[in-house]
PDB file of N, CA and C in Angstrom:
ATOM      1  N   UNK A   1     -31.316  27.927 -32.118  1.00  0.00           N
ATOM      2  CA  UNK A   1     -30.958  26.618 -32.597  1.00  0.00           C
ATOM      3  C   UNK A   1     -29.447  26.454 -32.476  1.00  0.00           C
ATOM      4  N   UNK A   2     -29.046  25.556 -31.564  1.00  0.00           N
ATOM      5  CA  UNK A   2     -27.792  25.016 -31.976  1.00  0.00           C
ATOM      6  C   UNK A   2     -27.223  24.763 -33.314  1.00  0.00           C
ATOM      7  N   UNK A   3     -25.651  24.769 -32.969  1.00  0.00           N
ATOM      8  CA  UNK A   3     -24.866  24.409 -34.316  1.00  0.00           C
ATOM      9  C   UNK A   3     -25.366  22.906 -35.022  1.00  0.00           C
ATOM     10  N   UNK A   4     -25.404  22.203 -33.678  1.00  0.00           N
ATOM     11  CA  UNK A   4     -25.587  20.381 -34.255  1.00  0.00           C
ATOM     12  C   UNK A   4     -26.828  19.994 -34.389  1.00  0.00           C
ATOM     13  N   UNK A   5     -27.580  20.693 -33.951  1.00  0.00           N
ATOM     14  CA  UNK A   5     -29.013  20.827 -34.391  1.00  0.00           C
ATOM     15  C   UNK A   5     -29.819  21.285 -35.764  1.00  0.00           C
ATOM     16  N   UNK A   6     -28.536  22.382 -35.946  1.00  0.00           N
ATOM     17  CA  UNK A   6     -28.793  22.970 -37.392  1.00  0.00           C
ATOM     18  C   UNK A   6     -28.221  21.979 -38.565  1.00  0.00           C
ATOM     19  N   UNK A   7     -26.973  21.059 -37.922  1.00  0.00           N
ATOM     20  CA  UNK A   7     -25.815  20.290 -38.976  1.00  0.00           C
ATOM     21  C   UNK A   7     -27.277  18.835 -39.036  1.00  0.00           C
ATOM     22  N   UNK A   8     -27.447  18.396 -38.066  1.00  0.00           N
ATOM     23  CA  UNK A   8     -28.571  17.796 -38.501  1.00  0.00           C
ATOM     24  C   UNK A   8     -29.657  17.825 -39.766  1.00  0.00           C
ATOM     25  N   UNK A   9     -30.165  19.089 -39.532  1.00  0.00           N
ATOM     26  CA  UNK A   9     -31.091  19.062 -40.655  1.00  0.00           C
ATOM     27  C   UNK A   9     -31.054  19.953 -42.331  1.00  0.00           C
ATOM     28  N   UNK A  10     -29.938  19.885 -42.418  1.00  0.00           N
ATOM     29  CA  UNK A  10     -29.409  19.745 -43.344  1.00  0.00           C
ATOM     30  C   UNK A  10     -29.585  18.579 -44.558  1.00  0.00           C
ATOM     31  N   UNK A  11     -29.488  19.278 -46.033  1.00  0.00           N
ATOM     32  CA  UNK A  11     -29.828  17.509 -46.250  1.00  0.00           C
ATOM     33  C   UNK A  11     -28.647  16.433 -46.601  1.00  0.00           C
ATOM     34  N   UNK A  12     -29.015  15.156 -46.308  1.00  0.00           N
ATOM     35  CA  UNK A  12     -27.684  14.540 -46.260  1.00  0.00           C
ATOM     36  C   UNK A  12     -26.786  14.143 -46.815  1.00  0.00           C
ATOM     37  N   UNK A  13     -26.613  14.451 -48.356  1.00  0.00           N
ATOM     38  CA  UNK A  13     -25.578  14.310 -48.941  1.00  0.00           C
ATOM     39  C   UNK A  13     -25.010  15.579 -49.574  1.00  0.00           C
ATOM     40  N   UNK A  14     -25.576  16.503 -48.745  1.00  0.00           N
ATOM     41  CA  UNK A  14     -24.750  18.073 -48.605  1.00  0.00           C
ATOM     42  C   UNK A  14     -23.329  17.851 -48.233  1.00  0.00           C
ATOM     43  N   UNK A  15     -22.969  17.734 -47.206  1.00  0.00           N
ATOM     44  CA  UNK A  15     -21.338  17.205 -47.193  1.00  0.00           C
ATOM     45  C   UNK A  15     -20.800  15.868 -46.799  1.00  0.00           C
ATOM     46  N   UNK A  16     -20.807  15.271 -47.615  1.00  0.00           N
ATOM     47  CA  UNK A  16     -20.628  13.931 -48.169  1.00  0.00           C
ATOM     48  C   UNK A  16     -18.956  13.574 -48.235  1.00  0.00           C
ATOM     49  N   UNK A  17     -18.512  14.660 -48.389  1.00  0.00           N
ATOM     50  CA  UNK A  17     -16.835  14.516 -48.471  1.00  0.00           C
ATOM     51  C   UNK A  17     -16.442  14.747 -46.915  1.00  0.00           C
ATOM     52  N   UNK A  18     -17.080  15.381 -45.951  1.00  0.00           N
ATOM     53  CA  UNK A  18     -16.953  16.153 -44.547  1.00  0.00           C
ATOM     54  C   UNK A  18     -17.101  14.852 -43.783  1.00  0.00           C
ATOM     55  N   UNK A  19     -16.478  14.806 -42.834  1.00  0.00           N
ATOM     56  CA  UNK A  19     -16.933  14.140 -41.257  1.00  0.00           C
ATOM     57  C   UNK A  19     -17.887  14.791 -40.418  1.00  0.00           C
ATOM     58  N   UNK A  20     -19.223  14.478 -40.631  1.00  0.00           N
ATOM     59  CA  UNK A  20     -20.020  15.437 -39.857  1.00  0.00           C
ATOM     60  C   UNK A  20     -19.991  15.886 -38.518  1.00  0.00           C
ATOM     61  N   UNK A  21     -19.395  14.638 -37.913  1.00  0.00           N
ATOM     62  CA  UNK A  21     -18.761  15.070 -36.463  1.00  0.00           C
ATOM     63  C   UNK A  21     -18.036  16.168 -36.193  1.00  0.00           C
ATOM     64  N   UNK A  22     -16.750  16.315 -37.377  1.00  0.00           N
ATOM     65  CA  UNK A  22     -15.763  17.561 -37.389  1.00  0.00           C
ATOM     66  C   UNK A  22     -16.420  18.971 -37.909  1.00  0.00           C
ATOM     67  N   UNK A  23     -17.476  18.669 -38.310  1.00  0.00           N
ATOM     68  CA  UNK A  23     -18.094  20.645 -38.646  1.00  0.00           C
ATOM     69  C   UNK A  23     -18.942  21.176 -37.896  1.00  0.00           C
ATOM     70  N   UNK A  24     -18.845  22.214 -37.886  1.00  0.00           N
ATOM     71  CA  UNK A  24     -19.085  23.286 -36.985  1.00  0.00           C
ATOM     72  C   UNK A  24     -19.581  24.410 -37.467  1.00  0.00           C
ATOM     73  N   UNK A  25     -20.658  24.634 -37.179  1.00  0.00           N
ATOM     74  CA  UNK A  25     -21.679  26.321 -38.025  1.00  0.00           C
ATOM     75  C   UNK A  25     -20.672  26.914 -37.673  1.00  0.00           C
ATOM     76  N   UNK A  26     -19.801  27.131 -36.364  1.00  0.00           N
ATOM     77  CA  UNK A  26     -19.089  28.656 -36.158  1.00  0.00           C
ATOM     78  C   UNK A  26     -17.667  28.598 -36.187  1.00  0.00           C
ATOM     79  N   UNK A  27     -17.079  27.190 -36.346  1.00  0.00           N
ATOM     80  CA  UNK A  27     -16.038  26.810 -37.155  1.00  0.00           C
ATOM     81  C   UNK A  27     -15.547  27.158 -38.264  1.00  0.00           C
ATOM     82  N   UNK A  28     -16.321  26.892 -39.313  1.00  0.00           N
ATOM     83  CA  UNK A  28     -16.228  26.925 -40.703  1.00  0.00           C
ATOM     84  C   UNK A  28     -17.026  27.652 -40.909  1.00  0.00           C
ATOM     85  N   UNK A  29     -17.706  28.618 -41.049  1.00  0.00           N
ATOM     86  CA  UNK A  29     -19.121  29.100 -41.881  1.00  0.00           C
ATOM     87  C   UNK A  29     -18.707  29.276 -43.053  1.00  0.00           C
ATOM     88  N   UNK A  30     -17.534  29.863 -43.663  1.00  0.00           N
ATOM     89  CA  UNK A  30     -17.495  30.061 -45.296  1.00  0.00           C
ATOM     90  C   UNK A  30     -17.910  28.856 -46.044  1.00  0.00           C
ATOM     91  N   UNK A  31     -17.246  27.897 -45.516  1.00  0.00           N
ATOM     92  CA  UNK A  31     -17.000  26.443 -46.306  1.00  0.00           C
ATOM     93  C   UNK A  31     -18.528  25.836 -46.151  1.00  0.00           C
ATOM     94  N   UNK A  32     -19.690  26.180 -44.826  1.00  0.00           N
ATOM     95  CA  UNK A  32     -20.784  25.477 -45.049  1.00  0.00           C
ATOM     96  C   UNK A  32     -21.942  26.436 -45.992  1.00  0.00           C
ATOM     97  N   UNK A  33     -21.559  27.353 -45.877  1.00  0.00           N
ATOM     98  CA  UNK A  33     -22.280  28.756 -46.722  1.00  0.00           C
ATOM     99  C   UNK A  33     -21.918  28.353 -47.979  1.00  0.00           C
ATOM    100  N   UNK A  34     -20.804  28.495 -48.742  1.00  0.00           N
ATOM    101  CA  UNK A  34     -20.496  27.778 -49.997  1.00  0.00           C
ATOM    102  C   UNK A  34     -21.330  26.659 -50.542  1.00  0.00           C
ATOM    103  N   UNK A  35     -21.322  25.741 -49.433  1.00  0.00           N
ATOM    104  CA  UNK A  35     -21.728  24.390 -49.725  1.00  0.00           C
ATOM    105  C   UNK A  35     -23.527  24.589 -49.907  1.00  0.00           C
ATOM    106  N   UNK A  36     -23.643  25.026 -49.350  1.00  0.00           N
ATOM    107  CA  UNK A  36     -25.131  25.324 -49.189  1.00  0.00           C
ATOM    108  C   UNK A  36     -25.048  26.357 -50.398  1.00  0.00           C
ATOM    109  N   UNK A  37     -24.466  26.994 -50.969  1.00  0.00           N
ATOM    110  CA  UNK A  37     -24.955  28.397 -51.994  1.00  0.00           C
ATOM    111  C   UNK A  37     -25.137  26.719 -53.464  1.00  0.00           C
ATOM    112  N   UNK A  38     -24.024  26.235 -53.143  1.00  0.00           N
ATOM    113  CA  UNK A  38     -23.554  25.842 -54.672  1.00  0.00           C
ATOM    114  C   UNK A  38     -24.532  24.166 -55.146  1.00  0.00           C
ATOM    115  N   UNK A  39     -25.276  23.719 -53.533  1.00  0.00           N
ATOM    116  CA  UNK A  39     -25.341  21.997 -54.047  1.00  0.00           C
ATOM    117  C   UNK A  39     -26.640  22.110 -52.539  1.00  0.00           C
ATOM    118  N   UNK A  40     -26.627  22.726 -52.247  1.00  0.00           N
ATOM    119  CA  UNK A  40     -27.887  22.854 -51.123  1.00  0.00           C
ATOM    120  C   UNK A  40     -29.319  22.567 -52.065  1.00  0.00           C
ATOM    121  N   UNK A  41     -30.595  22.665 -50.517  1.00  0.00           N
ATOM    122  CA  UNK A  41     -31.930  22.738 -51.686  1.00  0.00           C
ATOM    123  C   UNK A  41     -32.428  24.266 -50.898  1.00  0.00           C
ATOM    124  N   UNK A  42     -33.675  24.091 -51.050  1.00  0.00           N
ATOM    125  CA  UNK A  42     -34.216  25.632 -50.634  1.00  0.00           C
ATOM    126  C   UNK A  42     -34.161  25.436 -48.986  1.00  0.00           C
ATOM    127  N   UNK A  43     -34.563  24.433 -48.487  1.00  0.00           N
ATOM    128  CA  UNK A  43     -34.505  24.191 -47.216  1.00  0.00           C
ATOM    129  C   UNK A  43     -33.179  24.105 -46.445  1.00  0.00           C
ATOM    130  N   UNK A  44     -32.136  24.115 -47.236  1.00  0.00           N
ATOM    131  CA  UNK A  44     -30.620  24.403 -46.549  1.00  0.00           C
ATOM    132  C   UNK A  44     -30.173  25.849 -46.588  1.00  0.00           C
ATOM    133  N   UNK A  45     -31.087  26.682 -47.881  1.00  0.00           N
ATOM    134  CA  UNK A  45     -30.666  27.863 -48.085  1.00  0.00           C
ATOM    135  C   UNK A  45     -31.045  28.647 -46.628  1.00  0.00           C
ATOM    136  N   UNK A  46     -32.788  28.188 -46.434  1.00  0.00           N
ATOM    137  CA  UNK A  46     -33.331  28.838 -45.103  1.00  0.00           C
ATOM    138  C   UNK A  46     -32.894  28.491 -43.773  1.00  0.00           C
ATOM    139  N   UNK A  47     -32.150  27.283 -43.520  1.00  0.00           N
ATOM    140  CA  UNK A  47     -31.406  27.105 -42.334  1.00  0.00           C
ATOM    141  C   UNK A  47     -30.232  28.113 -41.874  1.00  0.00           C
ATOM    142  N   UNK A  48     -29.528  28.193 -43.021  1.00  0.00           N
ATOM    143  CA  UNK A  48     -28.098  29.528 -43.111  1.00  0.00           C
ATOM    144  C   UNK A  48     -28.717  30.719 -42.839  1.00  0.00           C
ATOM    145  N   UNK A  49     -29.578  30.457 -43.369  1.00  0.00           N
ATOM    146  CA  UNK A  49     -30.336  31.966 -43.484  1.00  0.00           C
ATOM    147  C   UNK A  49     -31.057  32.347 -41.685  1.00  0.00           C
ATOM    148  N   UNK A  50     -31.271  31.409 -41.692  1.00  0.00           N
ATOM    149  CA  UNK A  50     -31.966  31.581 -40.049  1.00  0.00           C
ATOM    150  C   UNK A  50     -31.337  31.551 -38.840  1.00  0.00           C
ATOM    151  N   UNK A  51     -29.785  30.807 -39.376  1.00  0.00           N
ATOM    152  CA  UNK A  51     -28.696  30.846 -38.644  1.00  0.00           C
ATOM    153  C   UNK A  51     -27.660  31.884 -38.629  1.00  0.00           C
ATOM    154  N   UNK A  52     -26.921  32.172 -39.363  1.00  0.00           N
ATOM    155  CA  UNK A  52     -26.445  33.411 -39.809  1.00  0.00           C
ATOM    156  C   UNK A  52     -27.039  34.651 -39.915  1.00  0.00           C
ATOM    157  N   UNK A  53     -28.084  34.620 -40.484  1.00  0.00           N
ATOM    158  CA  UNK A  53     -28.534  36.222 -40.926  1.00  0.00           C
ATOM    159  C   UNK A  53     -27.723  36.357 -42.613  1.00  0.00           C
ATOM    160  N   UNK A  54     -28.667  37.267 -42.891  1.00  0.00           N
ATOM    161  CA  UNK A  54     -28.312  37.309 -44.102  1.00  0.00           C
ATOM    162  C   UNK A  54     -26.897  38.196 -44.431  1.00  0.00           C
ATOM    163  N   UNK A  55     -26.742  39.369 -43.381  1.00  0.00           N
ATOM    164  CA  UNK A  55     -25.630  40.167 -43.912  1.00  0.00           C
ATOM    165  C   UNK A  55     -24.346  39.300 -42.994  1.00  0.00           C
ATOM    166  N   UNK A  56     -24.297  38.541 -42.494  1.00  0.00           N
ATOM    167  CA  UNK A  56     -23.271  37.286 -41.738  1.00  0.00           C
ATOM    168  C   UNK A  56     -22.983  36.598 -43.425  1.00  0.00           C
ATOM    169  N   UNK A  57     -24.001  36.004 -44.140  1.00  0.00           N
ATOM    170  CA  UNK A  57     -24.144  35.354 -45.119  1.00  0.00           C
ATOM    171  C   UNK A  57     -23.124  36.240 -46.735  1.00  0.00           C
ATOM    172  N   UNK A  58     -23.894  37.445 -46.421  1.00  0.00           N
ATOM    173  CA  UNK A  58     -23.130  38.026 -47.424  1.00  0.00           C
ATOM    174  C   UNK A  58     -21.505  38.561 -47.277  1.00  0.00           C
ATOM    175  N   UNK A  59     -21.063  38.341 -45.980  1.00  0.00           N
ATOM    176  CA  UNK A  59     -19.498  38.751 -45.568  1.00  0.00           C
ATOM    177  C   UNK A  59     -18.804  37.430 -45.760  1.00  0.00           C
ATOM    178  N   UNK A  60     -19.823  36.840 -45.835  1.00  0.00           N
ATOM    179  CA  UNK A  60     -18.644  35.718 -45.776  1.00  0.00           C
ATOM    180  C   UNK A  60     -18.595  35.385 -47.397  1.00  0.00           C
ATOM    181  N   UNK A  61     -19.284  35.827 -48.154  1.00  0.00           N
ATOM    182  CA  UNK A  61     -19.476  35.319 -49.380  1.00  0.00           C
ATOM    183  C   UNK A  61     -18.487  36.406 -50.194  1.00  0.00           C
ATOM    184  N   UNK A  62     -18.015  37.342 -49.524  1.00  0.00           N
ATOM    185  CA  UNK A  62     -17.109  38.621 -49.846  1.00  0.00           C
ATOM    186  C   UNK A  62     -16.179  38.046 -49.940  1.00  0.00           C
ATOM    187  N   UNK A  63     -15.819  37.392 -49.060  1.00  0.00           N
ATOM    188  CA  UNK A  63     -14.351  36.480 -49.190  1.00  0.00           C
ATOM    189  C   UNK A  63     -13.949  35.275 -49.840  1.00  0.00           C
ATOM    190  N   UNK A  64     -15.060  34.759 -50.104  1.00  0.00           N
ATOM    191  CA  UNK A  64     -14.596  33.761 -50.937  1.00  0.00           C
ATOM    192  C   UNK A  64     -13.537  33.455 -52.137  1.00  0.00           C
ATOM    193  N   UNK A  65     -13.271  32.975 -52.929  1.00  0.00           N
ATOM    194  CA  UNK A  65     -11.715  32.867 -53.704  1.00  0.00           C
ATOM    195  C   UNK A  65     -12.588  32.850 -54.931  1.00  0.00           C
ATOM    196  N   UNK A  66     -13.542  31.023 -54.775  1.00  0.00           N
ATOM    197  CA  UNK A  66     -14.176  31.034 -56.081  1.00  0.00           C
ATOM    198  C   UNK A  66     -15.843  30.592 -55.452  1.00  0.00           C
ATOM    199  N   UNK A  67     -16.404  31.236 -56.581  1.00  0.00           N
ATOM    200  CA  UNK A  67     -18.156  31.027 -56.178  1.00  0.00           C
ATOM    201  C   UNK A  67     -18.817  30.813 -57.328  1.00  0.00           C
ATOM    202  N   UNK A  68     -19.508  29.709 -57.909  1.00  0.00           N
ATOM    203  CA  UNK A  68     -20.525  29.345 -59.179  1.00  0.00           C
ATOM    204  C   UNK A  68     -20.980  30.493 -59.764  1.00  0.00           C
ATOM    205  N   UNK A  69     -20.796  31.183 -60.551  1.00  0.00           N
ATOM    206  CA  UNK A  69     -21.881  32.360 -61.426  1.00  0.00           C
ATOM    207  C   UNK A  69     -23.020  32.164 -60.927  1.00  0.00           C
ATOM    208  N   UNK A  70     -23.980  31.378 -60.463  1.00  0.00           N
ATOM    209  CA  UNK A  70     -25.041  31.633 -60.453  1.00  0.00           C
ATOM    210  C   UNK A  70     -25.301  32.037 -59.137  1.00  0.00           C
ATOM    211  N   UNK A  71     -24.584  31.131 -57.935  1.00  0.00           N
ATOM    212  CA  UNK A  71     -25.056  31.494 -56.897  1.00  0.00           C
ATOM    213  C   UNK A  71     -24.362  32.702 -56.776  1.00  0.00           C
ATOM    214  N   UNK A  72     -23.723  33.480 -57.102  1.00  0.00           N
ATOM    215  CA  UNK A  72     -22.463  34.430 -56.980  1.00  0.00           C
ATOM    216  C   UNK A  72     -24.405  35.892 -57.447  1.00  0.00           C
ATOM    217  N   UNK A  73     -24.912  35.462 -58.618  1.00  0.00           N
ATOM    218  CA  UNK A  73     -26.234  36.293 -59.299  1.00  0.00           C
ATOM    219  C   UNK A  73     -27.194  35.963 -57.892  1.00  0.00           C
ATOM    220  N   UNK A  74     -27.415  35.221 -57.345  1.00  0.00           N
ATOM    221  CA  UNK A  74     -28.473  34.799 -56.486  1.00  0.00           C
ATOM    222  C   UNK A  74     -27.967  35.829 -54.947  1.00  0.00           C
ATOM    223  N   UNK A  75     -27.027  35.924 -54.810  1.00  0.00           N
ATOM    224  CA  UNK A  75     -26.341  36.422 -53.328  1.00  0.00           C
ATOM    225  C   UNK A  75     -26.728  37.743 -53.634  1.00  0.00           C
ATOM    226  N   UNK A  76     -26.070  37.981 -55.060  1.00  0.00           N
ATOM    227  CA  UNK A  76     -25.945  39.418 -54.997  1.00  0.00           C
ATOM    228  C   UNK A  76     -27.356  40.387 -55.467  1.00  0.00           C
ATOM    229  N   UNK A  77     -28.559  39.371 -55.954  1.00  0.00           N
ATOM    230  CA  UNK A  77     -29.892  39.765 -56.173  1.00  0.00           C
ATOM    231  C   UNK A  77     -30.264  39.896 -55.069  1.00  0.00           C
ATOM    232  N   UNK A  78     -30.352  38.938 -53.396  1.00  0.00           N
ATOM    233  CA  UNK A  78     -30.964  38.900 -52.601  1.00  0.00           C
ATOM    234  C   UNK A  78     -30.561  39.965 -51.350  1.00  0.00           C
ATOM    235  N   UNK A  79     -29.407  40.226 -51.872  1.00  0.00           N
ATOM    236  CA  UNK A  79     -28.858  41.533 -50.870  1.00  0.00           C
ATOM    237  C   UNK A  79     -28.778  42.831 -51.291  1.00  0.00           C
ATOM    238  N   UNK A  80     -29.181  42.928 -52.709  1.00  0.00           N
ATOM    239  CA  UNK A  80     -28.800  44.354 -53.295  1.00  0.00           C
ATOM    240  C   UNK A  80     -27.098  44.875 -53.185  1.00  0.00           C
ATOM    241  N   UNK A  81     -26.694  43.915 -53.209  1.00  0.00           N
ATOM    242  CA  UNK A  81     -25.302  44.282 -53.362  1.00  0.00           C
ATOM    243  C   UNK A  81     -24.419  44.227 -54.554  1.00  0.00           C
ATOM    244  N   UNK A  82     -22.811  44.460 -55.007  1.00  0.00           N
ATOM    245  CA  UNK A  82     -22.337  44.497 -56.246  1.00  0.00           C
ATOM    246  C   UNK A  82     -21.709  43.019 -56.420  1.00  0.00           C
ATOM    247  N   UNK A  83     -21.401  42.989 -57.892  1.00  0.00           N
ATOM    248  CA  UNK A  83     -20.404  41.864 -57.902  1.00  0.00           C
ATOM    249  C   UNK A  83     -19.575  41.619 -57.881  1.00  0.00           C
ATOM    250  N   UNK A  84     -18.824  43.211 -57.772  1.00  0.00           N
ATOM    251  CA  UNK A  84     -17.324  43.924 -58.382  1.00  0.00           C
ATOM    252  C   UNK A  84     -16.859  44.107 -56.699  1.00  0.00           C
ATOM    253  N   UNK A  85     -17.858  44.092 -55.877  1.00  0.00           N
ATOM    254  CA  UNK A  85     -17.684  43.970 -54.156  1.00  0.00           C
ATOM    255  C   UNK A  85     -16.956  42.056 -53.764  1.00  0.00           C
ATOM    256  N   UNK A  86     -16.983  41.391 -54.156  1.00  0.00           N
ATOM    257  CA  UNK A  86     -16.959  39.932 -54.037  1.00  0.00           C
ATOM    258  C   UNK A  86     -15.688  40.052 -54.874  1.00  0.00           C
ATOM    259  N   UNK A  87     -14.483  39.280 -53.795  1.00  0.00           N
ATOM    260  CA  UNK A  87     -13.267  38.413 -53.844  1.00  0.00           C
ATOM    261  C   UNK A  87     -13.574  37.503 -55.405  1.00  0.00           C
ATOM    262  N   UNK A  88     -14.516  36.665 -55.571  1.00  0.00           N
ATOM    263  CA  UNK A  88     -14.565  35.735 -56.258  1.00  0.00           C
ATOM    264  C   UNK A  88     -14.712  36.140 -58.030  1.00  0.00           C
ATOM    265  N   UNK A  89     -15.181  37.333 -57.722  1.00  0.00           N
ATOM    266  CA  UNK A  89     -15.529  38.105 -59.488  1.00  0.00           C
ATOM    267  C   UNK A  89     -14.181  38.385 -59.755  1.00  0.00           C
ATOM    268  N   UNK A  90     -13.116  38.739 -58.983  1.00  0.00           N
ATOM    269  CA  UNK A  90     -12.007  39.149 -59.644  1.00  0.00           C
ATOM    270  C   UNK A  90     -11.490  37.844 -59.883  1.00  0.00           C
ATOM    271  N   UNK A  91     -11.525  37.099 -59.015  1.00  0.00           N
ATOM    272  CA  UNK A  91     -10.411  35.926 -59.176  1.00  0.00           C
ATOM    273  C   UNK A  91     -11.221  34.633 -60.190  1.00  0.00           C
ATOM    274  N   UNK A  92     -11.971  35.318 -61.383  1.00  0.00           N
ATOM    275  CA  UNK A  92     -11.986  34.496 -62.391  1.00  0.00           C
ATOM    276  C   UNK A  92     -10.957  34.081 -62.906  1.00  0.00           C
ATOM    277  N   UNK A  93     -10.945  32.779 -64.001  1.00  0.00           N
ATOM    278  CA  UNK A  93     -10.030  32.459 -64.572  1.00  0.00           C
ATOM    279  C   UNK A  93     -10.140  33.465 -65.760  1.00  0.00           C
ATOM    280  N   UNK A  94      -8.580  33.438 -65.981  1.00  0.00           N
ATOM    281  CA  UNK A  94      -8.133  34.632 -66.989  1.00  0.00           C
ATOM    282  C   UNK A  94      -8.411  33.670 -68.190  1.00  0.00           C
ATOM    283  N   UNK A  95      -8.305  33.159 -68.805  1.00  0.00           N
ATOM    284  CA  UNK A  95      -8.532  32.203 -70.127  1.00  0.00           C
ATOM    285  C   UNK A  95      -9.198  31.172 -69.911  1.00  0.00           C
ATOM    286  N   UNK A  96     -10.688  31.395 -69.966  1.00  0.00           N
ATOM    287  CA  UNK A  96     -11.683  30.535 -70.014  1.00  0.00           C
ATOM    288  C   UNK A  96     -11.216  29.413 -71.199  1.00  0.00           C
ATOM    289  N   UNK A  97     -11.544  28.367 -70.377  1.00  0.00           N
ATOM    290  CA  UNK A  97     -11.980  26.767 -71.640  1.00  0.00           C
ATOM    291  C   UNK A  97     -13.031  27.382 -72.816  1.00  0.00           C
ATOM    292  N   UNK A  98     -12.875  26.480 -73.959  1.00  0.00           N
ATOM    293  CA  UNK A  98     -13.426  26.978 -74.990  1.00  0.00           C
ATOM    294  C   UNK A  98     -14.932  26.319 -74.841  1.00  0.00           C
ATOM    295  N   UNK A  99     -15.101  25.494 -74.114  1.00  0.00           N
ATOM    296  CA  UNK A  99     -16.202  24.594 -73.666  1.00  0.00           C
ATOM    297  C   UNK A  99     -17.038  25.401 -72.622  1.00  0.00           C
ATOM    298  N   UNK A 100     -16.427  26.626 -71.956  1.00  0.00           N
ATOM    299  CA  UNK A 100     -17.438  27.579 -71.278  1.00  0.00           C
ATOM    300  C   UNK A 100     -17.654  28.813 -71.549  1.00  0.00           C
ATOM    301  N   UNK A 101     -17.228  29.359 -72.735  1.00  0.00           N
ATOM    302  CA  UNK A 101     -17.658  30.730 -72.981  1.00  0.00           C
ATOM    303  C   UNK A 101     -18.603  30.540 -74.429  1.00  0.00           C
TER     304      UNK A 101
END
């Protein structure tokens, strides 16, 4: 499957802020992997997934800065991997709002 084939079926107010013309599966993958971990449905999860591969999926999710707690639990259930391995567990905020802990 092509890149624009895959950006197609996607669902469509997945990137809503993006120019769909300007993205690119092999352009960007962190930024569409993100997008898809954090606001995707199950059917965007399996496109990445069928496109990437899953351990493509999990390197890029290594690098990330910041990643939702949950999908951050979901990555790291589906790969058997750590959390203390992922960029994004360290770079929590040091003084949580009193409205999220």
């Amino acid at each position: 499957m092509s890149s624009r084939e895959c950006l197609r079926k996607f669902t469509p107010n997945l990137f809503w802020d993006a120019d769909p013309s300007l993205l690119s599966m092999d352009a960007s993958p962190a930024y569409i992997i993100q997008r898809v971990l954090e606001y995707g449905q199950m059917n965007d999860w399996l496109l990445i997934n069928q496109y990437y591969g899953l351990d493509r999926i999990v390197e890029e999710c290594k690098q990330l800065r910041t990643l939702d707690p949950v999908c951050l639990s979901f990555i790291t259930t589906i790969s058997h991997t750590k959390e203390e391995d992922y960029r994004c567990y360290h770079f929590r905020q040091f003084c949580p709002t009193p409205w999220n802990s």
